[in-house]
N, C-alpha and C. Protein backbone atom coordinates (compact mmCIF):
# COMPACT_ATOMS: atom_id res chain seq x y z
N UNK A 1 -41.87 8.05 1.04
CA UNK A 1 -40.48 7.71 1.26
C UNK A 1 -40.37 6.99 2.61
N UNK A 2 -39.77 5.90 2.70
CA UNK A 2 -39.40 5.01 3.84
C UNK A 2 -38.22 6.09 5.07
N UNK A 3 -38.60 5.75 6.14
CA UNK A 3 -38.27 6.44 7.04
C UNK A 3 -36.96 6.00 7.11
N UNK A 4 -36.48 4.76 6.91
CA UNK A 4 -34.74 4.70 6.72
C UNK A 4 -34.20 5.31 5.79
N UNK A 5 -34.98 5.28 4.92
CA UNK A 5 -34.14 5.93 3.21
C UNK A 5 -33.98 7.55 3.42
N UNK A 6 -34.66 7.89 3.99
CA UNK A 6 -34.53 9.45 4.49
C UNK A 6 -33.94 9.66 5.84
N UNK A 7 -33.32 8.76 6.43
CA UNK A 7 -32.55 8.88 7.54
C UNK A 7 -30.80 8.81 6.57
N UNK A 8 -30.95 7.91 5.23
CA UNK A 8 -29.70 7.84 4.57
C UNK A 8 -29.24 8.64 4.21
N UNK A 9 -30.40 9.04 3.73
CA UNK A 9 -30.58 10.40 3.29
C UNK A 9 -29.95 11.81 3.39
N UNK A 10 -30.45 11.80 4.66
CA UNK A 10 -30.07 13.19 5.57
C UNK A 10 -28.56 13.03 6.31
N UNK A 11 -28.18 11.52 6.24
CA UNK A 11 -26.82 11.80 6.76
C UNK A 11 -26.14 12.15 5.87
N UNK A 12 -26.38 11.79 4.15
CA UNK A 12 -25.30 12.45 3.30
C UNK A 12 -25.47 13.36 2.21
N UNK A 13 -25.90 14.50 2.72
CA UNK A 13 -26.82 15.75 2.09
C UNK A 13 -26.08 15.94 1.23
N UNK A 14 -24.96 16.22 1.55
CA UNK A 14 -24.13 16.96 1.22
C UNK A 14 -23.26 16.03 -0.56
N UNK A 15 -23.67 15.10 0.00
CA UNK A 15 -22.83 14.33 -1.39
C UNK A 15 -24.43 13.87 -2.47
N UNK A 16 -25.54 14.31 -2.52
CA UNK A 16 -26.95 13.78 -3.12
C UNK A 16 -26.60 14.66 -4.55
N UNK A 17 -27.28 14.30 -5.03
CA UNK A 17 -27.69 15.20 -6.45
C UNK A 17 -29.10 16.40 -6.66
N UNK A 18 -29.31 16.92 -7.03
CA UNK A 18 -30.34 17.76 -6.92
C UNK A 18 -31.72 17.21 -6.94
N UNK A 19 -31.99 16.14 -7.64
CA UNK A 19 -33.54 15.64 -7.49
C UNK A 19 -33.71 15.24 -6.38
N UNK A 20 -32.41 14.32 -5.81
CA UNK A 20 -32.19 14.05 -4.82
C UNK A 20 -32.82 15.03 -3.70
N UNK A 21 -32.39 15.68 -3.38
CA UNK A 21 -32.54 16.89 -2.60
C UNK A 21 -33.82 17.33 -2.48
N UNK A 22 -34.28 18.03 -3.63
CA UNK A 22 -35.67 18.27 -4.25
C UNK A 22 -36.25 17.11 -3.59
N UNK A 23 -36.75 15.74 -3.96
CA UNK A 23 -36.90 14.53 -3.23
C UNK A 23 -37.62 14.84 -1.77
N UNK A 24 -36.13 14.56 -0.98
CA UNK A 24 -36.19 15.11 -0.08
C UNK A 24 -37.12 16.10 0.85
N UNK A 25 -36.83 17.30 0.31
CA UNK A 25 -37.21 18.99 0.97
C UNK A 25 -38.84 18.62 0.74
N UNK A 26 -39.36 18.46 -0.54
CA UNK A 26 -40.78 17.86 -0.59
C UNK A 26 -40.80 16.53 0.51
N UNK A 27 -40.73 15.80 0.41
CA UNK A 27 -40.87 14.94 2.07
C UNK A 27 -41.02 15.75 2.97
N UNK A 28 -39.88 16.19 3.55
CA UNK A 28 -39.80 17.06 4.84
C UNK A 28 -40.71 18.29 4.61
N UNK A 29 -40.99 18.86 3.68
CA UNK A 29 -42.30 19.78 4.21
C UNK A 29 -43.23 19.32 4.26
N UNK A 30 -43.78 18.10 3.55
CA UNK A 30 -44.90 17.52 3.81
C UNK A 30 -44.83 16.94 4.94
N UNK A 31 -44.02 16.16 5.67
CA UNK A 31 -43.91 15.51 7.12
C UNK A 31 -43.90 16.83 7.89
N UNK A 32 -43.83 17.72 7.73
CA UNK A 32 -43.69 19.05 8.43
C UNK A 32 -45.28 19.61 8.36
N UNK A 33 -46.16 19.82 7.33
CA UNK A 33 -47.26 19.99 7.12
C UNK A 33 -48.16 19.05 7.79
N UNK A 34 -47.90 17.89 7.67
CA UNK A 34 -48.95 16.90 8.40
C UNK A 34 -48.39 16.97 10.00
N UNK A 35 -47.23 16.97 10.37
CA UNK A 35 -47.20 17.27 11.88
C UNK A 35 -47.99 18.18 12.03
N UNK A 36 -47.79 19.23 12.01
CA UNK A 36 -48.18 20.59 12.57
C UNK A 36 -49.55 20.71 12.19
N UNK A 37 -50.62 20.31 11.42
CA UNK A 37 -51.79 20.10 11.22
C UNK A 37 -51.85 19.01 12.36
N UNK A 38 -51.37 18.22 12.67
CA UNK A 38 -51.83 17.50 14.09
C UNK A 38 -51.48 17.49 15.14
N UNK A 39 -50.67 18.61 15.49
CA UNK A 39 -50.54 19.10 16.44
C UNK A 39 -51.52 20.11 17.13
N UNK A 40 -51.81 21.21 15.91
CA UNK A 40 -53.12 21.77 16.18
C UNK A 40 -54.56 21.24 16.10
N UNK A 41 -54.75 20.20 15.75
CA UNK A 41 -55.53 19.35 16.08
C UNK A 41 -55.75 18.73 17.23
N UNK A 42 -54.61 18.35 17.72
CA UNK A 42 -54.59 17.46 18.94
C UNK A 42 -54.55 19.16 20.85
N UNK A 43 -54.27 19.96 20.05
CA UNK A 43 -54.28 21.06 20.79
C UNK A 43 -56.01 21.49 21.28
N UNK A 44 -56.27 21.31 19.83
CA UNK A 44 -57.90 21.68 20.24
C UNK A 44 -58.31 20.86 20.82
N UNK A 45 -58.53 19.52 20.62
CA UNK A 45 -58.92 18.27 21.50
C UNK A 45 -58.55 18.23 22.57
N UNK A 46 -57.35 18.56 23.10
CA UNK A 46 -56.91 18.70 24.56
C UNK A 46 -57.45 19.94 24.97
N UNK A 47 -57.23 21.28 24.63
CA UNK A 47 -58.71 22.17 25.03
C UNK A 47 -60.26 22.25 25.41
N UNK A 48 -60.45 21.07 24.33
CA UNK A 48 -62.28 20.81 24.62
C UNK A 48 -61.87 20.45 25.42
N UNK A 49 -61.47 18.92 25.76
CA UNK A 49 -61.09 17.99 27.13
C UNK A 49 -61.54 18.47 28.22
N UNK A 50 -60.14 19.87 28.75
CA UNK A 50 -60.03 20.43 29.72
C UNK A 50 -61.37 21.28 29.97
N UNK A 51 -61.85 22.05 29.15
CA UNK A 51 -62.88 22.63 29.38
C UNK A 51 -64.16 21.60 29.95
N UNK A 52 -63.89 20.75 29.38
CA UNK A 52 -65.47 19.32 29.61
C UNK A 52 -65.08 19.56 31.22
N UNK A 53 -64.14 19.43 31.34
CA UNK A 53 -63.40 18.67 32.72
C UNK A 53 -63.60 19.27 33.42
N UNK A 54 -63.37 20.79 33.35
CA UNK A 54 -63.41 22.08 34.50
C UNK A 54 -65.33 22.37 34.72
N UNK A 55 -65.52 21.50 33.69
CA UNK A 55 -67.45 22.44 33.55
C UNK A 55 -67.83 21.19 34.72
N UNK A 56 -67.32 19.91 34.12
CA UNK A 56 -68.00 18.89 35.27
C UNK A 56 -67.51 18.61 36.64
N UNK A 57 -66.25 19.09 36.64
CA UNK A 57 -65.59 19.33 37.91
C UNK A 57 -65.95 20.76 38.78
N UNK A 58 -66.37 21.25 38.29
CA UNK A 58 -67.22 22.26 39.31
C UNK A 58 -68.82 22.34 39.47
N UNK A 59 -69.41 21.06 38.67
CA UNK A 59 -70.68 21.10 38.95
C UNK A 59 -70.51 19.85 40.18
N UNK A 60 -69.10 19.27 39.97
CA UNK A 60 -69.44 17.97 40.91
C UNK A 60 -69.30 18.50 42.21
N UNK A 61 -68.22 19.61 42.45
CA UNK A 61 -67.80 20.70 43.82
C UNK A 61 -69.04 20.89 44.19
N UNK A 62 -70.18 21.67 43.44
CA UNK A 62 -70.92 22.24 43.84
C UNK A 62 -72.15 21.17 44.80
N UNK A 63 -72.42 20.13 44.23
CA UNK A 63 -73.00 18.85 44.21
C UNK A 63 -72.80 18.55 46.20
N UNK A 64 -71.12 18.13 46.09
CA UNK A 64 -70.47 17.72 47.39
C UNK A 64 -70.46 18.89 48.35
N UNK A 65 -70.23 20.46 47.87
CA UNK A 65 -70.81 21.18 48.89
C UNK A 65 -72.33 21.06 49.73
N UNK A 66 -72.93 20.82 48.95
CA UNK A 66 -74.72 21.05 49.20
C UNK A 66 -74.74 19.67 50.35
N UNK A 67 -73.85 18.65 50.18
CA UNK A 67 -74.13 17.86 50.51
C UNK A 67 -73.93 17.90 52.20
C-alpha cells in the first residue's frame, strides 16, 4: 500500500468499509512488524559497535599510558 493512500486512509477511518479497514490493520501490523524487527536489529548493531569501541578504546589508553 502507497504511503499516501494510507495517510487517506487513516484520516477517514471512520467513514471506510470493513475490507477497507481489514486492508488497512494488516498494513499497519505489518509496518509495525518490520519496524520493530529493525529496531532490534539496529539495537544489536549499535551494541556490538559500542562494545568494539570500549575494547579498542581501552587497549589504546593502555598503549598511551606505557608511553
Amino acid at each position: 500500500m502507497e504511503p499516501q493512500k494510507v495517510m487517506e486512509l487513516l484520516k477517514d477511518y471512520k467513514n471506510l468499509p470493513n475490507k477497507d479497514l481489514e486492508n488497512l490493520m494488516d498494513f499497519l501490523n505489518e509496518d509495525f512488524s518490520y519496524t520493530k524487527d529493525l529496531i532490534i536489529k539496529l539495537t544489536k548493531h549499535l551494541d556490538t559497535t559500542e562494545k568494539s569501541y570500549n575494547t579498542i578504546y581501552t587497549e589504546y589508553k593502555k598503549r598511551i599510558n606505557n608511553v
